[in-house]
N, C-alpha and C. Protein backbone atom coordinates (compact mmCIF):
# COMPACT_ATOMS: atom_id res chain seq x y z
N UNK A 1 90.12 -57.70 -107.74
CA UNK A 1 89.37 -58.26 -108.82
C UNK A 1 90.31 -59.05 -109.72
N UNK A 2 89.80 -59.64 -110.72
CA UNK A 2 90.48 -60.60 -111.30
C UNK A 2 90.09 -60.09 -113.04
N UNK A 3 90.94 -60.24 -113.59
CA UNK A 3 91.07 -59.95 -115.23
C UNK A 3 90.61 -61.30 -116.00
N UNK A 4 89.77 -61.45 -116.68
CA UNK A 4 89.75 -62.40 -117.15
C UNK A 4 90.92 -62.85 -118.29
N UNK A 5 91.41 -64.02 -118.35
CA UNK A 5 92.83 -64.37 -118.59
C UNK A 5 93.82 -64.28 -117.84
N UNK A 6 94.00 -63.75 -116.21
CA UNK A 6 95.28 -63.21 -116.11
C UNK A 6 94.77 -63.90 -114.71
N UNK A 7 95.89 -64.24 -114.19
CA UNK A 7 95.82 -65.37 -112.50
C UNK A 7 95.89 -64.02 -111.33
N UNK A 8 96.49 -62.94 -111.73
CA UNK A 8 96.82 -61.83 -110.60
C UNK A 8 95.94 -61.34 -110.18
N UNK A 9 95.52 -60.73 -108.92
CA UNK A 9 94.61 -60.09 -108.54
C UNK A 9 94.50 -58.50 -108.76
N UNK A 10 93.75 -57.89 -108.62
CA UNK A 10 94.02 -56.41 -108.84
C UNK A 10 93.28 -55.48 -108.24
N UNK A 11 93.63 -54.46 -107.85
CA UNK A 11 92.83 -53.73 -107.35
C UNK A 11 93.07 -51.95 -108.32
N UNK A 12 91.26 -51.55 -108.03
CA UNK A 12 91.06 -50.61 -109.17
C UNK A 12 90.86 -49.43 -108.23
N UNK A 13 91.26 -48.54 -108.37
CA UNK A 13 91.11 -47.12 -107.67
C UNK A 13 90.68 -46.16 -108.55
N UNK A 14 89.53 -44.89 -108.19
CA UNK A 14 89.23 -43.97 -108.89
C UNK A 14 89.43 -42.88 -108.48
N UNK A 15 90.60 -41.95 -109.42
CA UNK A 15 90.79 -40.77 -108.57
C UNK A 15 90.17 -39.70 -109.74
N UNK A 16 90.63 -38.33 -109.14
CA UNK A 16 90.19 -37.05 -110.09
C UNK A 16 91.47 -35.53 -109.44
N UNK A 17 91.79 -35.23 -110.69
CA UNK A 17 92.29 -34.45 -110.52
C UNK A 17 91.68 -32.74 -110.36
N UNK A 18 92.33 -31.76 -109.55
CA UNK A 18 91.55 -30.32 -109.14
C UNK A 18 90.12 -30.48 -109.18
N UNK A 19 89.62 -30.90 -108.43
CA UNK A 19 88.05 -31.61 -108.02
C UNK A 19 87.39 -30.19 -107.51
N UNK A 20 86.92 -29.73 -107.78
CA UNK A 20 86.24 -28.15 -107.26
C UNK A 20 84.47 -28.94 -107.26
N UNK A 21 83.96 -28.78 -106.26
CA UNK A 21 82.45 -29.46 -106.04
C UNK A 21 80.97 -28.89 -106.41
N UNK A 22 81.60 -27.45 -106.65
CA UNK A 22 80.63 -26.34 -107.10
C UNK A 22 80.92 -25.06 -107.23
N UNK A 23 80.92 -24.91 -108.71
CA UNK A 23 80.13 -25.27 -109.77
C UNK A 23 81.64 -26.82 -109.91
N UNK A 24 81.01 -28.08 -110.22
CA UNK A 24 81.35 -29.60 -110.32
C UNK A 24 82.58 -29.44 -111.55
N UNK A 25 83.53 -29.06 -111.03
CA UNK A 25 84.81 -28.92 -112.81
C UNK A 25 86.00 -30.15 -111.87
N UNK A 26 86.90 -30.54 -113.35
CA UNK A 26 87.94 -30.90 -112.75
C UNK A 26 88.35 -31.30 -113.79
N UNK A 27 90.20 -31.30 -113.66
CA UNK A 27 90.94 -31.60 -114.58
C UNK A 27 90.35 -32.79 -116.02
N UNK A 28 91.13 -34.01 -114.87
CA UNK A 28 90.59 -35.04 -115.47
C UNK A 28 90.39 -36.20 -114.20
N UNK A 29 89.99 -37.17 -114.21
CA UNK A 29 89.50 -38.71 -113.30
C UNK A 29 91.06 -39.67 -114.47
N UNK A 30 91.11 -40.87 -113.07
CA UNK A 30 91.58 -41.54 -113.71
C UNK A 30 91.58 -43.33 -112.92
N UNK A 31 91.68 -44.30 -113.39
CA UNK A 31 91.45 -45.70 -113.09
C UNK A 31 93.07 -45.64 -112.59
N UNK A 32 93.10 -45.99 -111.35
CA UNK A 32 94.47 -46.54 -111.15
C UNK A 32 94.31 -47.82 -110.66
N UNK A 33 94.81 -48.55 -111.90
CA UNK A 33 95.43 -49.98 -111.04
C UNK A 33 96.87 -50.57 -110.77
N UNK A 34 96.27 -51.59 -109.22
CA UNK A 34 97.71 -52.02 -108.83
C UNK A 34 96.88 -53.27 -108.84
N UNK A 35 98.58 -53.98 -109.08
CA UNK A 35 98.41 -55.68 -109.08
C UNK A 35 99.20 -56.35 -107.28
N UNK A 36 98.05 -57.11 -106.61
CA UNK A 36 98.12 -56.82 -105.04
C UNK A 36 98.93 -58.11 -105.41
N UNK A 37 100.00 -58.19 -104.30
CA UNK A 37 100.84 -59.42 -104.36
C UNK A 37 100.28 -60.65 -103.91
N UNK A 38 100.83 -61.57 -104.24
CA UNK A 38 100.54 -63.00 -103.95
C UNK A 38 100.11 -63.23 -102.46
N UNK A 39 101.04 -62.39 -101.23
CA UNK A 39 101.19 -62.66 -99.61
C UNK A 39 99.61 -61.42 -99.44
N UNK A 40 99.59 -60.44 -100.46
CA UNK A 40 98.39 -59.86 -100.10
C UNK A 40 98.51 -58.13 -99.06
N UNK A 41 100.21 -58.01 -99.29
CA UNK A 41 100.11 -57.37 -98.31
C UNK A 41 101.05 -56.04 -99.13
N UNK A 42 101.37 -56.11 -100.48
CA UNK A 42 101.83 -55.54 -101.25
C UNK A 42 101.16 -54.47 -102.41
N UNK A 43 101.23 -53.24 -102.75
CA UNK A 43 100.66 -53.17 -103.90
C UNK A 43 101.98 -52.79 -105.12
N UNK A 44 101.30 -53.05 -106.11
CA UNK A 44 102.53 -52.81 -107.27
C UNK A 44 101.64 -51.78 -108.35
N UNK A 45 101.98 -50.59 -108.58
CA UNK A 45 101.34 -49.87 -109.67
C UNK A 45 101.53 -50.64 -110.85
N UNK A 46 100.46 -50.41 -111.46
CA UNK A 46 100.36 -51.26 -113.33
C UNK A 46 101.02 -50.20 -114.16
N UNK A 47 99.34 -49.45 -113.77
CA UNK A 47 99.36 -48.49 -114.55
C UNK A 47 98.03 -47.30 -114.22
N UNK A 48 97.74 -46.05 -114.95
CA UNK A 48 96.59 -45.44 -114.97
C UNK A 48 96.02 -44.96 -116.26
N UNK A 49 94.76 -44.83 -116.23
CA UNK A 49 94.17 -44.76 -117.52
C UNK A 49 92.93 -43.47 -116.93
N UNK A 50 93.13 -42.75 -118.05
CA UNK A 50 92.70 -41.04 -118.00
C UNK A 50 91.01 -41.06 -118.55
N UNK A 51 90.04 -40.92 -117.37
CA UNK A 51 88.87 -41.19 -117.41
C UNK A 51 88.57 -39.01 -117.70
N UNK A 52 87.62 -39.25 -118.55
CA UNK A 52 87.30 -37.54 -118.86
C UNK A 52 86.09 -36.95 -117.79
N UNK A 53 85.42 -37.86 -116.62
CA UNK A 53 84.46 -37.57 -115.86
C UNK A 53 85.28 -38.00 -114.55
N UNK A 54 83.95 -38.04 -113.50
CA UNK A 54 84.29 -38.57 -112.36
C UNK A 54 84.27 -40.37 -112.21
N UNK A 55 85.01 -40.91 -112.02
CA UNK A 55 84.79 -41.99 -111.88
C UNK A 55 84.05 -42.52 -110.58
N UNK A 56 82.87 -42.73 -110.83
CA UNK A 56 82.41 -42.89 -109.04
C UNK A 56 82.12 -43.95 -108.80
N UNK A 57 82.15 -44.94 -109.59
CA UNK A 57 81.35 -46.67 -109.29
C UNK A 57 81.89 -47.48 -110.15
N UNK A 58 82.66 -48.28 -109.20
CA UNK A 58 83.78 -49.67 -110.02
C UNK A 58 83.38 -51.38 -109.19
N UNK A 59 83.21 -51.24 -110.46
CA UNK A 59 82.60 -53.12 -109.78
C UNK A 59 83.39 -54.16 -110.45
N UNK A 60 83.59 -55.27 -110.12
CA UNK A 60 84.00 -56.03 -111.85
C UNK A 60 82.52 -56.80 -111.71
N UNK A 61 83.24 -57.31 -113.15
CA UNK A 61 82.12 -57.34 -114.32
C UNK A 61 82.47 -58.54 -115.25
N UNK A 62 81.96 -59.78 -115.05
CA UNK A 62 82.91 -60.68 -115.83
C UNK A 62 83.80 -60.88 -116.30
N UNK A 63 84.99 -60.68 -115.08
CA UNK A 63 86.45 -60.76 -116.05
C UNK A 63 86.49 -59.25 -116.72
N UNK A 64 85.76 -58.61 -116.60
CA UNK A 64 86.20 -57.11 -116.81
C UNK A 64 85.59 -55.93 -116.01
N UNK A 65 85.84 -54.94 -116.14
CA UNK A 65 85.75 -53.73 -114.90
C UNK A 65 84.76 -52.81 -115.35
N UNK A 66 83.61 -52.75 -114.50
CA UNK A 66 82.23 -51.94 -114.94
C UNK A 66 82.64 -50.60 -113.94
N UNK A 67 82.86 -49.50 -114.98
CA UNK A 67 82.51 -48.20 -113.99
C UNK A 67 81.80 -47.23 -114.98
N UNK A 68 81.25 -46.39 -113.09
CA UNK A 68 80.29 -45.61 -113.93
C UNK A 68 81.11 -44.11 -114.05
N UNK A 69 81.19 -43.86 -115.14
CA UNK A 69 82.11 -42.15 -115.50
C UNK A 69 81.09 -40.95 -115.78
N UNK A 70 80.83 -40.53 -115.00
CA UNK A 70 79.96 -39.21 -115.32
C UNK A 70 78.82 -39.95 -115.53
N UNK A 71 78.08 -39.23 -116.86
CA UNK A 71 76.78 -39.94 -117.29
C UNK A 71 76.82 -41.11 -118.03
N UNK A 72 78.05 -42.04 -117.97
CA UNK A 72 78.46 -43.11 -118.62
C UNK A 72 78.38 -44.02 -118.23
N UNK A 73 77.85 -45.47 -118.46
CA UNK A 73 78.58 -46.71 -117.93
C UNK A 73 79.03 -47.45 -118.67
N UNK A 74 80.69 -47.64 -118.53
CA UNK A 74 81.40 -48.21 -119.22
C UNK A 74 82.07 -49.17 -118.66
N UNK A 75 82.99 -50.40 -119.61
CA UNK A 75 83.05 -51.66 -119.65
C UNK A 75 84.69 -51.52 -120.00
N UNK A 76 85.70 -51.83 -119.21
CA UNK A 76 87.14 -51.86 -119.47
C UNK A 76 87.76 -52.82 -119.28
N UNK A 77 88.57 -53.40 -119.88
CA UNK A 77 89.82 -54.38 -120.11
C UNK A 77 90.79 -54.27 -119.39
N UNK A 78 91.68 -55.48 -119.42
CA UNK A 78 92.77 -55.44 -118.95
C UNK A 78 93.97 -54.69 -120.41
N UNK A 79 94.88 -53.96 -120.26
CA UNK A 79 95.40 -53.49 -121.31
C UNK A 79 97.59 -53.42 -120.64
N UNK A 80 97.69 -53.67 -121.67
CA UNK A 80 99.58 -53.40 -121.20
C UNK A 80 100.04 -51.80 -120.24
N UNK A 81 99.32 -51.30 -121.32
CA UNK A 81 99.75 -49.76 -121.10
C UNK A 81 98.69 -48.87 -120.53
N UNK A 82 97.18 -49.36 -120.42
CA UNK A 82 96.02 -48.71 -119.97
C UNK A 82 94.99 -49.80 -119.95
N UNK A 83 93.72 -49.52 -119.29
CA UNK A 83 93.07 -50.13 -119.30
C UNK A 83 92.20 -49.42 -120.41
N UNK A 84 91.30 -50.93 -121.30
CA UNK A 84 90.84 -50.57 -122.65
C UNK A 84 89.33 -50.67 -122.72
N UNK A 85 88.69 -49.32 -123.04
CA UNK A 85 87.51 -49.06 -123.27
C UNK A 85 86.78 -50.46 -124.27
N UNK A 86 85.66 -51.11 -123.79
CA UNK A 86 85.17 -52.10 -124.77
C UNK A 86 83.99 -51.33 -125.27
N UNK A 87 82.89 -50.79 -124.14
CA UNK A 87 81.72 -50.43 -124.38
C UNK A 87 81.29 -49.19 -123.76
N UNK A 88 80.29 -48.70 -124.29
CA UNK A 88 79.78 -47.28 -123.17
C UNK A 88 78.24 -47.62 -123.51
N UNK A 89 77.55 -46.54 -122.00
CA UNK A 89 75.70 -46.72 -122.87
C UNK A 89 75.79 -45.41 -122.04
N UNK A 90 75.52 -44.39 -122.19
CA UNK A 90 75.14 -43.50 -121.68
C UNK A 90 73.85 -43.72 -120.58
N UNK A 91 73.87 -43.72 -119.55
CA UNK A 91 72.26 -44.02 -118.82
C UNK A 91 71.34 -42.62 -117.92
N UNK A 92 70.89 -42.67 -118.10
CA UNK A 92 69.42 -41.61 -117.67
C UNK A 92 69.49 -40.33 -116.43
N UNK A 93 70.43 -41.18 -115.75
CA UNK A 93 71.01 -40.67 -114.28
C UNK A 93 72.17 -39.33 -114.21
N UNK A 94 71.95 -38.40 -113.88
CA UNK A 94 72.87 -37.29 -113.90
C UNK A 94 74.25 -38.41 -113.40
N UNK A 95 74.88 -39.10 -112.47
CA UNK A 95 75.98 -39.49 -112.03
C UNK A 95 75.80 -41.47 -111.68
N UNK A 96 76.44 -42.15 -112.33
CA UNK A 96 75.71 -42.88 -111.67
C UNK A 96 76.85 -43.79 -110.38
N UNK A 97 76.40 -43.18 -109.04
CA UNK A 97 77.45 -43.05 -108.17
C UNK A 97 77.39 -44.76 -106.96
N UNK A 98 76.42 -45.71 -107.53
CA UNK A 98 76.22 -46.76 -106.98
C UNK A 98 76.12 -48.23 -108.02
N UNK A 99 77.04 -49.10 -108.11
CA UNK A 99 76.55 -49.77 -109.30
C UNK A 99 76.79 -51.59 -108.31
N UNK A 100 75.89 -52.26 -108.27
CA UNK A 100 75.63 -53.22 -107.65
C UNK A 100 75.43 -54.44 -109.52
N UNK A 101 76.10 -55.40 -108.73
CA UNK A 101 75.81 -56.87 -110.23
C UNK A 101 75.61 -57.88 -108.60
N UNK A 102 74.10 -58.54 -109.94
CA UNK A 102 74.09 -60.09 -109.44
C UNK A 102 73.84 -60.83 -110.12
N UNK A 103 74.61 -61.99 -110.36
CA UNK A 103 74.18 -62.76 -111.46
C UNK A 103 73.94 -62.58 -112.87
N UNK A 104 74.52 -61.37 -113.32
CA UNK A 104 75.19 -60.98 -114.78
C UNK A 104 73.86 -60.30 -114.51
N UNK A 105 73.19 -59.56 -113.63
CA UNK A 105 72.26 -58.20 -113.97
C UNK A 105 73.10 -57.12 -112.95
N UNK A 106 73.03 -56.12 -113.63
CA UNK A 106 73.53 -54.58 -113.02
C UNK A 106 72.42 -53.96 -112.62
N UNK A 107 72.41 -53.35 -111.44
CA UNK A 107 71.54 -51.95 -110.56
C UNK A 107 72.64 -50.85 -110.59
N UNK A 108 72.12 -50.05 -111.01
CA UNK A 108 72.84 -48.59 -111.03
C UNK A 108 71.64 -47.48 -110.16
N UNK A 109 72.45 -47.27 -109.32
CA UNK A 109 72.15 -46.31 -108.22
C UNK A 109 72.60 -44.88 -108.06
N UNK A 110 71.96 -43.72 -107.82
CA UNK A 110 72.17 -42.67 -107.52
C UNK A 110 71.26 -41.62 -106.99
N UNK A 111 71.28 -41.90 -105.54
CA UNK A 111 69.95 -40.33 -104.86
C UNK A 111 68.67 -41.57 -104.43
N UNK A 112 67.74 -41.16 -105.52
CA UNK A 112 66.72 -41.29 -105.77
C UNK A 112 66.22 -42.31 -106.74
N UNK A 113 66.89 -42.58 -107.62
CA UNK A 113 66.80 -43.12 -108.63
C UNK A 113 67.34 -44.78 -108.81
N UNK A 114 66.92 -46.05 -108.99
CA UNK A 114 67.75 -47.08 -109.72
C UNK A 114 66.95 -47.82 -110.85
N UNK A 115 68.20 -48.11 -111.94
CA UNK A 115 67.98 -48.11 -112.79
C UNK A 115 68.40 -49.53 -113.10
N UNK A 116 67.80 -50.65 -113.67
CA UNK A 116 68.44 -51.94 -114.22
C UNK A 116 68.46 -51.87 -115.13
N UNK A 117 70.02 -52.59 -116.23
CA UNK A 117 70.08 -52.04 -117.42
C UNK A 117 69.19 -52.96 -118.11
N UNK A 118 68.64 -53.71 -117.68
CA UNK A 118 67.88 -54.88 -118.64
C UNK A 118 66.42 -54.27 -118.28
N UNK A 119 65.91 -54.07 -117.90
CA UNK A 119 64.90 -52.86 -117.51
C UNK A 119 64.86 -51.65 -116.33
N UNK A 120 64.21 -50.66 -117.26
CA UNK A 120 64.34 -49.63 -116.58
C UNK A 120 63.16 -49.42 -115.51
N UNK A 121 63.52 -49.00 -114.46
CA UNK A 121 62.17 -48.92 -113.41
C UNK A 121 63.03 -47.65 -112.10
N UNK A 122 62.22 -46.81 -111.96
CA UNK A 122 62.24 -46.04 -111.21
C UNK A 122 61.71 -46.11 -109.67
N UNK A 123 62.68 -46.20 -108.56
CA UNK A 123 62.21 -46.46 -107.81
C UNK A 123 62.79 -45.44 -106.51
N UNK A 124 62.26 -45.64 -104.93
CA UNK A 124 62.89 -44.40 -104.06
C UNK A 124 64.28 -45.39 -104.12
N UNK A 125 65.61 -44.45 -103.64
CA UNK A 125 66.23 -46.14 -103.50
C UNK A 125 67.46 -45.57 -102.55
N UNK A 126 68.00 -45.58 -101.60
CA UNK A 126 69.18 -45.44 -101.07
C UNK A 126 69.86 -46.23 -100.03
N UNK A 127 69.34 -47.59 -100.22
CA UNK A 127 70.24 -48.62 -99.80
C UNK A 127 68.94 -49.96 -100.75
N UNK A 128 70.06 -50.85 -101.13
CA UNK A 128 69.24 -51.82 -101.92
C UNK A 128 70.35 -53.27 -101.66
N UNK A 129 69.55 -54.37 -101.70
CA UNK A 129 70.18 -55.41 -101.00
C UNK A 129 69.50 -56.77 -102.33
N UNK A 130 70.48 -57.37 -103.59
CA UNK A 130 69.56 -58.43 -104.26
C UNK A 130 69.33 -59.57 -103.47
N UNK A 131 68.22 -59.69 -103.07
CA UNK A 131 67.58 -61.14 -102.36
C UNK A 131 67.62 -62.53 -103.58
N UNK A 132 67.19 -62.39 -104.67
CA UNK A 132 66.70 -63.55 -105.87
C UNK A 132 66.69 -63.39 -106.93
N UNK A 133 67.04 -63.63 -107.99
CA UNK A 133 65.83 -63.16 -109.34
C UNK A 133 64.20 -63.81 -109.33
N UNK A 134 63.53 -62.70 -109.58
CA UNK A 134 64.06 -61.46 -109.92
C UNK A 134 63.91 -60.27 -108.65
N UNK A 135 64.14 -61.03 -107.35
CA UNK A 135 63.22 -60.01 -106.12
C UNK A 135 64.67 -58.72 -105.79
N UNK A 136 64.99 -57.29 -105.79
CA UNK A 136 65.11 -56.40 -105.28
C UNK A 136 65.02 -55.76 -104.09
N UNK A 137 65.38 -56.22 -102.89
CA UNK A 137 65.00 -55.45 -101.77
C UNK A 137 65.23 -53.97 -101.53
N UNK A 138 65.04 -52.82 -101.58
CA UNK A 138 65.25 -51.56 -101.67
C UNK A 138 64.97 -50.74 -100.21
N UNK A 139 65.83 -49.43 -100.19
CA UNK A 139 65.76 -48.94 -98.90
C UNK A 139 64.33 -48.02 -98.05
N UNK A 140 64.43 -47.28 -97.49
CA UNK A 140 63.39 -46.57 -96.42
C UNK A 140 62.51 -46.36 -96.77
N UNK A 141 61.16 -46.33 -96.51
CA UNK A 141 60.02 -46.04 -97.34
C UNK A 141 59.49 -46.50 -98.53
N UNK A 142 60.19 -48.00 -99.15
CA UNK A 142 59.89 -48.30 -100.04
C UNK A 142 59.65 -49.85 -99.59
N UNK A 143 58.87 -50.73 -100.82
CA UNK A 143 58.30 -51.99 -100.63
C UNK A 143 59.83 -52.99 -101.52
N UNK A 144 59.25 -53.99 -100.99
CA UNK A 144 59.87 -54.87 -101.97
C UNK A 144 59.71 -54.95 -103.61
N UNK A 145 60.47 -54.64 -104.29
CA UNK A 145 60.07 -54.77 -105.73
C UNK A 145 60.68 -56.28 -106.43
N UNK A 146 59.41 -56.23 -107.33
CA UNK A 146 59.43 -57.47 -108.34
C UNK A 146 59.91 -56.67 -109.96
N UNK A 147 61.00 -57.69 -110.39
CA UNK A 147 61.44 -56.94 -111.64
C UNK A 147 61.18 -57.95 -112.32
């Protein structure tokens, strides 16, 4: 991905520390980025930045990095020493473990559930493909939706 302002490329990794799956505990999550070299065949650590959930869904996001943290979806920067929190919205979804952008709209996915942050609509959903604005193609047992 690309930072807005910055020519380097980057790549964002989400890890978690003592991950126990049930009952769901763990240390802490954290964003690790490396800046991939010019030939492409390099990585260089930046840095990491200490997420308090699971980090499960990293997209970029205009020149900045959309992930979803626990019941969070948040909006991060490029930063010297960490990457920098801009925004959060808490959204509806116990995890939100799928996050798809087209055309400056977000689908947030998880199970059963997707959610667009510009409207909310509940639908079956476990594979979803954007055809247009505003057409949605969505997975098994479900129709085409109009948003």
């Amino acid at each position: 991905m690309k930072f807005a302002g910055r020519d380097d490329q980057f790549v964002v990794v989400g890890t978690v520390k003592d991950l126990q799956l049930r009952p769901r505990t763990m240390t802490c999550g954290y964003l690790v980025l490396y800046k991939l070299s010019h030939t492409g065949d390099q990585l260089e650590l930046v840095h990491r930045t200490e997420v308090d959930d699971l980090p499960a869904a990293i997209t970029p996001f205009h020149g900045r990095l959309l992930v979803g943290v626990g019941r969070y979806l948040r909006i991060y920067d490029y930063g010297k020493k960490k990457l920098l929190r801009k925004c959060e919205n808490k959204v509806s979804i116990l995890d939100a473990f799928r996050v798809r952008r087209s055309r400056g709209e977000m689908y947030i996915g998880h199970g059963r559930l997707c959610v667009c942050v510009c409207v909310c609509v509940s639908v079956c959903l476990s594979v979803a493909c954007h055809i247009h604005i505003p057409t949605l193609l969505h997975g098994p047992g479900c129709n085409l939706g109009e948003w």
